[in-house]
N, C-alpha and C. Protein backbone atom coordinates (compact mmCIF):
# COMPACT_ATOMS: atom_id res chain seq x y z
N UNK A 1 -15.40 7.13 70.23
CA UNK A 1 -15.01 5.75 70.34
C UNK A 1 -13.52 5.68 70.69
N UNK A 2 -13.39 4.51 71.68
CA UNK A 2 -11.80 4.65 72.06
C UNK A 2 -11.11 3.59 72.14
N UNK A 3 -10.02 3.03 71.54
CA UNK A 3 -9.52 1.50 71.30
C UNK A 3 -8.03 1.53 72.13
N UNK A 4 -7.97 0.75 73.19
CA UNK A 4 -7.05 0.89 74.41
C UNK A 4 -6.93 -0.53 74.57
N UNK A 5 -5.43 -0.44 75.47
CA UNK A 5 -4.98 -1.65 76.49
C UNK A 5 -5.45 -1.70 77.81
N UNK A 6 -5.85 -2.87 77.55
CA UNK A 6 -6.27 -3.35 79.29
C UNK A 6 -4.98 -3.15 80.84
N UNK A 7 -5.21 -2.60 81.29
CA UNK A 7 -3.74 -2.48 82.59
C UNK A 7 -3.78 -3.72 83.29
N UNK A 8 -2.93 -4.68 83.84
CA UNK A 8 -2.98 -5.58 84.37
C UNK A 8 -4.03 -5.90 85.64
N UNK A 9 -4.27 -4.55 85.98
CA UNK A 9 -5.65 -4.78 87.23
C UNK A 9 -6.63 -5.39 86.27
N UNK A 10 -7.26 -4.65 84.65
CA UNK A 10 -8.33 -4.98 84.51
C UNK A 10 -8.10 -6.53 83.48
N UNK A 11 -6.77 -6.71 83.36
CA UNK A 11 -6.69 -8.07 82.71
C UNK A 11 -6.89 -9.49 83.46
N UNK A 12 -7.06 -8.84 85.25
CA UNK A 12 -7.20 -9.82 86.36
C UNK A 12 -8.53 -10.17 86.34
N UNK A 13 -9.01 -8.44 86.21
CA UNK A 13 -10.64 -8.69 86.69
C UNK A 13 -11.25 -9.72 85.55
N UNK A 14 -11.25 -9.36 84.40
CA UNK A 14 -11.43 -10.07 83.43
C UNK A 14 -11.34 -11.34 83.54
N UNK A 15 -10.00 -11.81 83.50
CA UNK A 15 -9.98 -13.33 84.16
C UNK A 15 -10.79 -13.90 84.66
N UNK A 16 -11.14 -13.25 86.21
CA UNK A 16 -11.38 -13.53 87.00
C UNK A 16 -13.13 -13.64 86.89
N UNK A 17 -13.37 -12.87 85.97
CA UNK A 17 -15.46 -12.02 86.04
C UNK A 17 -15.76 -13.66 84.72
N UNK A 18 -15.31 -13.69 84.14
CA UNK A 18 -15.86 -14.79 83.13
C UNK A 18 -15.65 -16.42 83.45
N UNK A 19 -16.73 -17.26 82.59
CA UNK A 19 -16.95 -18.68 83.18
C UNK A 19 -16.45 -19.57 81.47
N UNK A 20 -16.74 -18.80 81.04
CA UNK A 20 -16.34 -19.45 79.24
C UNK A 20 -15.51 -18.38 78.55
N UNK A 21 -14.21 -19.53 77.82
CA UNK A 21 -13.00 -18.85 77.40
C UNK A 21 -13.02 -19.69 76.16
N UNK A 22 -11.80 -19.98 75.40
CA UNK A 22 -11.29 -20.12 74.13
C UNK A 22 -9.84 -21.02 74.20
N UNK A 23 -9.96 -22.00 74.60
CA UNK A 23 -8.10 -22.69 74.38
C UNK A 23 -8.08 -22.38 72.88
N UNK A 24 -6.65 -21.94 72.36
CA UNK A 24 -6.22 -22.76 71.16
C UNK A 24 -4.52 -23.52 71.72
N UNK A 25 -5.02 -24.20 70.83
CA UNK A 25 -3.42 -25.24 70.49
C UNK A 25 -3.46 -25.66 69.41
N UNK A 26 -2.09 -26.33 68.84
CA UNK A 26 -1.51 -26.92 67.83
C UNK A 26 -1.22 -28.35 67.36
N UNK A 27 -1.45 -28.50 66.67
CA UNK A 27 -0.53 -29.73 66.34
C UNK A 27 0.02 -29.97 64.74
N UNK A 28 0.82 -30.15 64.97
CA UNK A 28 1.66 -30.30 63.54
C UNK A 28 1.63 -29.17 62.69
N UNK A 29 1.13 -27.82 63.12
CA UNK A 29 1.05 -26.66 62.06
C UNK A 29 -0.40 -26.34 62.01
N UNK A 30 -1.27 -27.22 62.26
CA UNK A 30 -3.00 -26.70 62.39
C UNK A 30 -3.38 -26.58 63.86
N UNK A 31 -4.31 -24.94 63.86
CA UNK A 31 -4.33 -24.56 64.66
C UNK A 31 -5.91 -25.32 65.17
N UNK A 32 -6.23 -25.42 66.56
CA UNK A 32 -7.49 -25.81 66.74
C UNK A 32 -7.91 -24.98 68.26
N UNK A 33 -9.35 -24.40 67.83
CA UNK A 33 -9.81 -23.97 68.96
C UNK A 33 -11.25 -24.29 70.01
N UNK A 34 -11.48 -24.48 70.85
CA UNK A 34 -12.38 -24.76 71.60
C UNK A 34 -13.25 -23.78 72.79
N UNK A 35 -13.85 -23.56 72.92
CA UNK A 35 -14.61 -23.01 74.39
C UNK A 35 -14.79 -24.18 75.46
N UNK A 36 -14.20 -23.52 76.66
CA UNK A 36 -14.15 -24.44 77.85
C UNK A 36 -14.92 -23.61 78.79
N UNK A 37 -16.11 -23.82 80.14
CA UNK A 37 -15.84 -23.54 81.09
C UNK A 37 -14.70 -23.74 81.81
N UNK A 38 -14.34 -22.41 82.66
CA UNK A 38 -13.02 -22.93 83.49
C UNK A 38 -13.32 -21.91 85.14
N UNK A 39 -12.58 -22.10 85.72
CA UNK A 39 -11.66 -21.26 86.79
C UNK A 39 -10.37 -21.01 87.04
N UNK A 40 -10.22 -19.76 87.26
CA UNK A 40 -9.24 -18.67 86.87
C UNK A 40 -9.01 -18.44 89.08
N UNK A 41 -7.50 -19.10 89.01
CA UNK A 41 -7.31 -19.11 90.37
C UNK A 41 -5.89 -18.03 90.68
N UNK A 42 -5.58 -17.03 89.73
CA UNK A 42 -4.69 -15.89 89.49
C UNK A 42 -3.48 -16.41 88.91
N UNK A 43 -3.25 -17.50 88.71
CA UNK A 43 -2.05 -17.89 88.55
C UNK A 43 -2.55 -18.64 87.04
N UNK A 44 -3.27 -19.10 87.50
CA UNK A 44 -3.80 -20.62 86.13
C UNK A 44 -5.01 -20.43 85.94
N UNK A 45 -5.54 -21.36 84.31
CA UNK A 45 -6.97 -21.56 84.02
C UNK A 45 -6.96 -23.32 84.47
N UNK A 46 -8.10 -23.45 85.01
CA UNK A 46 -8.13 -24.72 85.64
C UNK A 46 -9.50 -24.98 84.71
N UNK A 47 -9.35 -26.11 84.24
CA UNK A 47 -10.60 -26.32 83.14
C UNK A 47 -10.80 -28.24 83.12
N UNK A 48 -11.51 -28.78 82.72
CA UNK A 48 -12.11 -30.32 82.65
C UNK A 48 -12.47 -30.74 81.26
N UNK A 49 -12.37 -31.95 81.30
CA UNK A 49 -12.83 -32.62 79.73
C UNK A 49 -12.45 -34.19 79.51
N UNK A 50 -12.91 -34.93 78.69
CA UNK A 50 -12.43 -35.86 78.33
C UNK A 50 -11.89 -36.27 77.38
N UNK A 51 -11.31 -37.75 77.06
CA UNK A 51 -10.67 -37.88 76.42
C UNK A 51 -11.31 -37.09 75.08
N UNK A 52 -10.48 -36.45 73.95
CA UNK A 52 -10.71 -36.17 72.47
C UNK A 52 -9.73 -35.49 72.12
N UNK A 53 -10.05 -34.57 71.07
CA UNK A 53 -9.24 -33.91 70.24
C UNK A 53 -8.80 -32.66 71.28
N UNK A 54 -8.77 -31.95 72.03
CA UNK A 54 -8.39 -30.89 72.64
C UNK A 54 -7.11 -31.42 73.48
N UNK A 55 -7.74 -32.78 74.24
CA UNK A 55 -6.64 -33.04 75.02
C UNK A 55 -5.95 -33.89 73.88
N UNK A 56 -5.85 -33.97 73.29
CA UNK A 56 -4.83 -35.36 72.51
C UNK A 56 -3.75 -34.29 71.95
N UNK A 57 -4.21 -33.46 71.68
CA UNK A 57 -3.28 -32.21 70.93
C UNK A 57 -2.47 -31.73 71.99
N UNK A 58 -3.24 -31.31 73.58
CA UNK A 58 -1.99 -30.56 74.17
C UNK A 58 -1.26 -31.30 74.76
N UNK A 59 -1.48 -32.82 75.24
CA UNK A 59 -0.66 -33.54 75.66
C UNK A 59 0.97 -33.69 74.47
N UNK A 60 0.31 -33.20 73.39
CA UNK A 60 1.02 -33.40 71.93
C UNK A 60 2.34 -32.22 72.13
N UNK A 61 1.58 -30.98 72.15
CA UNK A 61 1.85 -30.10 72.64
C UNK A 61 1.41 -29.09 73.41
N UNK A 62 1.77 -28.84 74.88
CA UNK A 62 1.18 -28.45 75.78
C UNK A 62 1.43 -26.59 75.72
N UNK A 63 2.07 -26.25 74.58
CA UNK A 63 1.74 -24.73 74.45
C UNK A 63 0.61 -23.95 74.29
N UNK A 64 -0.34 -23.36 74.49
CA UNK A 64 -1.34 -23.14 74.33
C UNK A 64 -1.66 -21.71 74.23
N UNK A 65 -2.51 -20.93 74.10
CA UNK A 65 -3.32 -19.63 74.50
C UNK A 65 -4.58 -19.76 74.99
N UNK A 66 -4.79 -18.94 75.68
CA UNK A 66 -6.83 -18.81 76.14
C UNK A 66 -6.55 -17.44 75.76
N UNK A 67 -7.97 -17.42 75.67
CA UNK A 67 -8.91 -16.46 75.24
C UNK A 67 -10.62 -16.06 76.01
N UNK A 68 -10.49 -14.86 76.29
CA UNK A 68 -11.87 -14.88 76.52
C UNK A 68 -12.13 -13.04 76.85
N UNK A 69 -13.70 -12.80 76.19
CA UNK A 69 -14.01 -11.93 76.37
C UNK A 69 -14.95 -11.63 77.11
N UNK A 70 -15.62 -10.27 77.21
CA UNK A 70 -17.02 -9.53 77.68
C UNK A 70 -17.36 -8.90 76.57
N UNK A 71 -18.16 -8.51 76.17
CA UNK A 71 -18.86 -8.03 75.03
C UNK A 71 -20.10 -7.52 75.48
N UNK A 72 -20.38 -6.23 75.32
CA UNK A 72 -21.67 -5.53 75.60
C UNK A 72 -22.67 -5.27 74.39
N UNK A 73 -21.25 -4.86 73.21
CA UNK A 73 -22.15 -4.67 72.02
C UNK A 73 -20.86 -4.23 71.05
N UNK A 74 -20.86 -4.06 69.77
CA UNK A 74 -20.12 -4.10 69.24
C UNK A 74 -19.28 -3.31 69.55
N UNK A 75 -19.17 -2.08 69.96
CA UNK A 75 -18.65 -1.09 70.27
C UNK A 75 -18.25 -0.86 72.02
N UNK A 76 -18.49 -1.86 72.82
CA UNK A 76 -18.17 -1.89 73.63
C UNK A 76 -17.89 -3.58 74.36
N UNK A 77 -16.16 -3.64 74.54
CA UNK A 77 -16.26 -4.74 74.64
C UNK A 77 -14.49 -4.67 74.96
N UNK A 78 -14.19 -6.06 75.75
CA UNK A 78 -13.10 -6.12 76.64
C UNK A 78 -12.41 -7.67 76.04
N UNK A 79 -11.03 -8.11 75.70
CA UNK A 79 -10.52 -9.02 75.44
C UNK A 79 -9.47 -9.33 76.16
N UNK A 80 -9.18 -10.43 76.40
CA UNK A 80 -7.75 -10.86 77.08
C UNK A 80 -6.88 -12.32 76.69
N UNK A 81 -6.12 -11.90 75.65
CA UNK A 81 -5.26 -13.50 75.60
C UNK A 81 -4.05 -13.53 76.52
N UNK A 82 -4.29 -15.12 76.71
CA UNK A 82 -3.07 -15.49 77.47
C UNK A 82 -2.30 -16.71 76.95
N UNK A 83 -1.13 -16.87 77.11
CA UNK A 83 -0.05 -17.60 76.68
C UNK A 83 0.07 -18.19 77.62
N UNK A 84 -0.12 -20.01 77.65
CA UNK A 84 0.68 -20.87 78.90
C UNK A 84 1.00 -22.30 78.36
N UNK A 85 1.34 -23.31 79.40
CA UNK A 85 1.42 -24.11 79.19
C UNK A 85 0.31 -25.45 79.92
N UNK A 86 -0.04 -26.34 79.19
CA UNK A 86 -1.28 -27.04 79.58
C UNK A 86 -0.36 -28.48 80.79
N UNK A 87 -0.70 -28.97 81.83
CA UNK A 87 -0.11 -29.58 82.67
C UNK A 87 -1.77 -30.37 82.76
N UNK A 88 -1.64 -31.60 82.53
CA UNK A 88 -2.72 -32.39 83.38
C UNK A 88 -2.48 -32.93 84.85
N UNK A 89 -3.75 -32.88 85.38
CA UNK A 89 -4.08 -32.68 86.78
C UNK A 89 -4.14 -34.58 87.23
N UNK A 90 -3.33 -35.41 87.86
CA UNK A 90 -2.87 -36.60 88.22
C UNK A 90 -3.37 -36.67 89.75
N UNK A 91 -2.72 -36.07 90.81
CA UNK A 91 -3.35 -35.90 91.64
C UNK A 91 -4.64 -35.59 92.45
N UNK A 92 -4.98 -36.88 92.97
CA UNK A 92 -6.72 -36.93 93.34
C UNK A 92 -6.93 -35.82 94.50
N UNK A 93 -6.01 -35.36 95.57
CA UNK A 93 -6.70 -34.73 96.28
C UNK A 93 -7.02 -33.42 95.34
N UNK A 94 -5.84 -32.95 94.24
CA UNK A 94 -5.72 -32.07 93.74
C UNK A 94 -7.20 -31.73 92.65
N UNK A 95 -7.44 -33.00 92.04
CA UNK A 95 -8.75 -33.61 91.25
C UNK A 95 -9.93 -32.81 91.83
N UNK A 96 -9.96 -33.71 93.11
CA UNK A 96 -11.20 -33.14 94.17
C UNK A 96 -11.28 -31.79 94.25
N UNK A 97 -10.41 -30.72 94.43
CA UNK A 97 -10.27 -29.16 94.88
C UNK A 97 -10.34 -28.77 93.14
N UNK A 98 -9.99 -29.08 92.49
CA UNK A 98 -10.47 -28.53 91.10
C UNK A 98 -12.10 -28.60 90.98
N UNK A 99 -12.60 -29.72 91.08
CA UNK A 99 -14.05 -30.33 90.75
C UNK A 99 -14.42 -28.98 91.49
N UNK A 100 -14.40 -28.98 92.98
CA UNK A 100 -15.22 -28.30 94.12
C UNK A 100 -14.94 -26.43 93.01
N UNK A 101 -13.98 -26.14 92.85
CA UNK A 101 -13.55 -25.03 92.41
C UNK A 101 -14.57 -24.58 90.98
N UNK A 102 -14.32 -25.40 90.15
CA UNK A 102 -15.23 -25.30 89.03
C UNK A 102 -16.82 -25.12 89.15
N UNK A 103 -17.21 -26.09 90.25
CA UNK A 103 -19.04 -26.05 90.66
C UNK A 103 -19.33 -25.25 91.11
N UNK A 104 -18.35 -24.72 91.99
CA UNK A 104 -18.74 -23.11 92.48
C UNK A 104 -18.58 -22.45 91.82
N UNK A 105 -17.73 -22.06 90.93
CA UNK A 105 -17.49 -20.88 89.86
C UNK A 105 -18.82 -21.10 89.13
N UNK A 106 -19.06 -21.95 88.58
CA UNK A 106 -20.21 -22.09 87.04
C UNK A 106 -21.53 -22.17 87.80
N UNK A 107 -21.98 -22.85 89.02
CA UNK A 107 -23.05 -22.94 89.41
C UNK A 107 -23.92 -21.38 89.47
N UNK A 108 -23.42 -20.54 89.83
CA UNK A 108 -24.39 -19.42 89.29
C UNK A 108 -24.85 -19.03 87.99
N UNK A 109 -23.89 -19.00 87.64
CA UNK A 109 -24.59 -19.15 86.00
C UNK A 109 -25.25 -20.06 85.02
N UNK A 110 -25.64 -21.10 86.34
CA UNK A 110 -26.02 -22.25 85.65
C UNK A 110 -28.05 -22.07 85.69
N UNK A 111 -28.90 -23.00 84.87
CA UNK A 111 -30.24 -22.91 84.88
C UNK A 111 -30.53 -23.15 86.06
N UNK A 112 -31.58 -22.82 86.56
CA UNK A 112 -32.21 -23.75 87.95
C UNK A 112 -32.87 -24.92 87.48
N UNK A 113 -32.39 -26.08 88.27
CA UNK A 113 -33.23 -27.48 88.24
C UNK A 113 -31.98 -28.40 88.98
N UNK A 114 -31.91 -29.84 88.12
CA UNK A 114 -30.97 -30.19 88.51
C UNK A 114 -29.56 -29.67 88.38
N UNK A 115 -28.74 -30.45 89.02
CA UNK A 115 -27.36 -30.38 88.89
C UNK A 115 -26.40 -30.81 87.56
N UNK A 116 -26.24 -30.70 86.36
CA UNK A 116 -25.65 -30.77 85.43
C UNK A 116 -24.39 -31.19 85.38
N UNK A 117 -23.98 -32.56 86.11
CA UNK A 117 -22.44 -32.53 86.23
C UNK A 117 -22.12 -32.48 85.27
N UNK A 118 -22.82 -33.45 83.89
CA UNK A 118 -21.99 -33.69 82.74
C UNK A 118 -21.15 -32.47 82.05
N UNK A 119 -21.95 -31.35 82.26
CA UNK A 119 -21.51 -29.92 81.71
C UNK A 119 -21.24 -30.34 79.90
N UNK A 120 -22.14 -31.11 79.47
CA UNK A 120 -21.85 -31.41 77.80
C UNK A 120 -21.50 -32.18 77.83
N UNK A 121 -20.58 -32.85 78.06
CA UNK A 121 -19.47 -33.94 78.14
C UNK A 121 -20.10 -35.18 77.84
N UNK A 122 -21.29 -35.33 78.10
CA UNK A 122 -21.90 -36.58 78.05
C UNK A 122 -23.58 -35.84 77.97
N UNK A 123 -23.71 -37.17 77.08
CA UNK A 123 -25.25 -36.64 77.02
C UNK A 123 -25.87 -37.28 77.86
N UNK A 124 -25.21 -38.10 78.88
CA UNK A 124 -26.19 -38.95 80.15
C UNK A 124 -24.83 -38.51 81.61
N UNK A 125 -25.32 -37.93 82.69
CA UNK A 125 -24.20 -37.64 83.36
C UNK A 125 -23.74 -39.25 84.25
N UNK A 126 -24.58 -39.68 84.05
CA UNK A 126 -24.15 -41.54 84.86
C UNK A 126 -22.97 -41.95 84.18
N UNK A 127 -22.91 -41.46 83.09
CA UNK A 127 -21.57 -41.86 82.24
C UNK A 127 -20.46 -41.67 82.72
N UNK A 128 -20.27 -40.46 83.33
CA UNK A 128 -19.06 -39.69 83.95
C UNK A 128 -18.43 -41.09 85.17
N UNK A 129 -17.30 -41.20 85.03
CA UNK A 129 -17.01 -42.22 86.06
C UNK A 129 -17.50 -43.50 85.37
N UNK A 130 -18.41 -43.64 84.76
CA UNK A 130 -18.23 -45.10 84.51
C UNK A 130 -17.78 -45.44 83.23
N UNK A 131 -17.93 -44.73 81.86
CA UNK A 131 -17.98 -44.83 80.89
C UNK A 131 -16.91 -44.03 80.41
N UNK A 132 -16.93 -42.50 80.57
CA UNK A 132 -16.24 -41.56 80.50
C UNK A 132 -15.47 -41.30 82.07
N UNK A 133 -13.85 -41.04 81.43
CA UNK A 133 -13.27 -40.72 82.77
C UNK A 133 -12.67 -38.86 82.75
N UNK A 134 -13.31 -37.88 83.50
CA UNK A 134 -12.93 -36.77 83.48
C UNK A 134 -11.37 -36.39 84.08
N UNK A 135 -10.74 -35.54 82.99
CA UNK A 135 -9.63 -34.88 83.02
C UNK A 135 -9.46 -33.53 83.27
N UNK A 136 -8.94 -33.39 84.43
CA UNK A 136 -8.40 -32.07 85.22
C UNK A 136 -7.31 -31.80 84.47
N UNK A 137 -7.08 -30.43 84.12
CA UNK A 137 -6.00 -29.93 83.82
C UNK A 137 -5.93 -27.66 84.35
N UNK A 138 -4.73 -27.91 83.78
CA UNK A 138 -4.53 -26.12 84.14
C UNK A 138 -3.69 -26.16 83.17
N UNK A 139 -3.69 -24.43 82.98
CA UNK A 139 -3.26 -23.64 82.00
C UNK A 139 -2.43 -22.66 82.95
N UNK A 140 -0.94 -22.88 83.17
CA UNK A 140 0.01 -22.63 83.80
C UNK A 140 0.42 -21.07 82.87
N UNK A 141 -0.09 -19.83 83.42
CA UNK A 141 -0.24 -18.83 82.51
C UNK A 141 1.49 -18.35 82.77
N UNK A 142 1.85 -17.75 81.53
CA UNK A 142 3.28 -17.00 81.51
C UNK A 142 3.06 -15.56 80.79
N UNK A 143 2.32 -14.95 80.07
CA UNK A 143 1.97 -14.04 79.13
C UNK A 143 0.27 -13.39 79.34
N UNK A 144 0.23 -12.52 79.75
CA UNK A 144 -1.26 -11.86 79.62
C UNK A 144 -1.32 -10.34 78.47
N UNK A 145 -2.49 -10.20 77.46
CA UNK A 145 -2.11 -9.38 76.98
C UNK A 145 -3.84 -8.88 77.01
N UNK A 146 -4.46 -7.29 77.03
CA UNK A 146 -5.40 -7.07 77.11
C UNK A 146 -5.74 -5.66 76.07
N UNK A 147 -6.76 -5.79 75.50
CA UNK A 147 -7.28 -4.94 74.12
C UNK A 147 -9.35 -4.61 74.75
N UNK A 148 -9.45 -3.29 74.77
CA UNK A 148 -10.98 -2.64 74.77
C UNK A 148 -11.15 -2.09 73.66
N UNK A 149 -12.38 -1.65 73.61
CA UNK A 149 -13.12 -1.11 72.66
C UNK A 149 -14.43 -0.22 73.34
N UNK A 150 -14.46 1.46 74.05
CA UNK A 150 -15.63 1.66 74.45
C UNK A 150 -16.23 2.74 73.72
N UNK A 151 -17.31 3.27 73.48
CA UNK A 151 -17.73 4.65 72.58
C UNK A 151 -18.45 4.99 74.10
């Protein structure tokens, strides 16, 4: 069994190979964490949501970490945190090229049938736009750090 650092090639691939990660952020001293689908465009995590507790906190404070692994089995398995800062996404053309970015990333891993815009978010996707208004944001990365585990 062998417990190692990830080299920055495989802290990319990583990034880059997974569709669900881990924000945490803060507020006032309590820590809070979530799983987001996102896309990982080498620079940033580009991720969606609406109004609640995830975004109310980083607008609060926009320091953050992600997180996300691969896991084969206990004994074999790949981690990567990152340190950034959370920036919400204002710009519509910018809006649009996130949306398109995300559907392609997750759509393979998605069930076959329909199209799932809501992605959770709503338990009716008609909501989206009318009821609920979706928020673009990125995770402006400054810090990558990477930890394995293989036997």
């Amino acid at each position: 069994m062998m417990l190692g650092e990830l080299n920055d090639e495989q802290i990319e691939k990583l990034l880059s190979s997974q569709v669900t990660g881990r924000i945490a952020c803060s507020n006032d001293g309590v820590p809070y964490i979530v799983p987001i689908n996102y896309y990982y465009d080498g620079e940033k995590i580009i991720g969606h949501s609406v109004e609640g507790k995830k975004i109310s906190i980083m607008r609060k404070n926009p320091v953050v970490c992600f997180q996300v692994d691969q896991i084969t089995n206990i004994f074999n398995w790949q981690s990567v945190i990152a340190w950034g800062r959370f920036e919400e996404i204002s710009d519509m053309e910018e809006k649009g090229k996130c949306m398109e970015a995300l559907k392609a990333r997750i759509r393979p891993f998605s069930a076959p049938g329909p199209d799932h815009t809501s992605h959770g978010l709503s338990g009716r996707a008609e909501d989206l736009g009318l009821h609920l208004q979706l928020i673009f944001y990125k995770i402006v990365l400054v810090m990558k750090s990477g930890r394995f585990e293989n036997s």
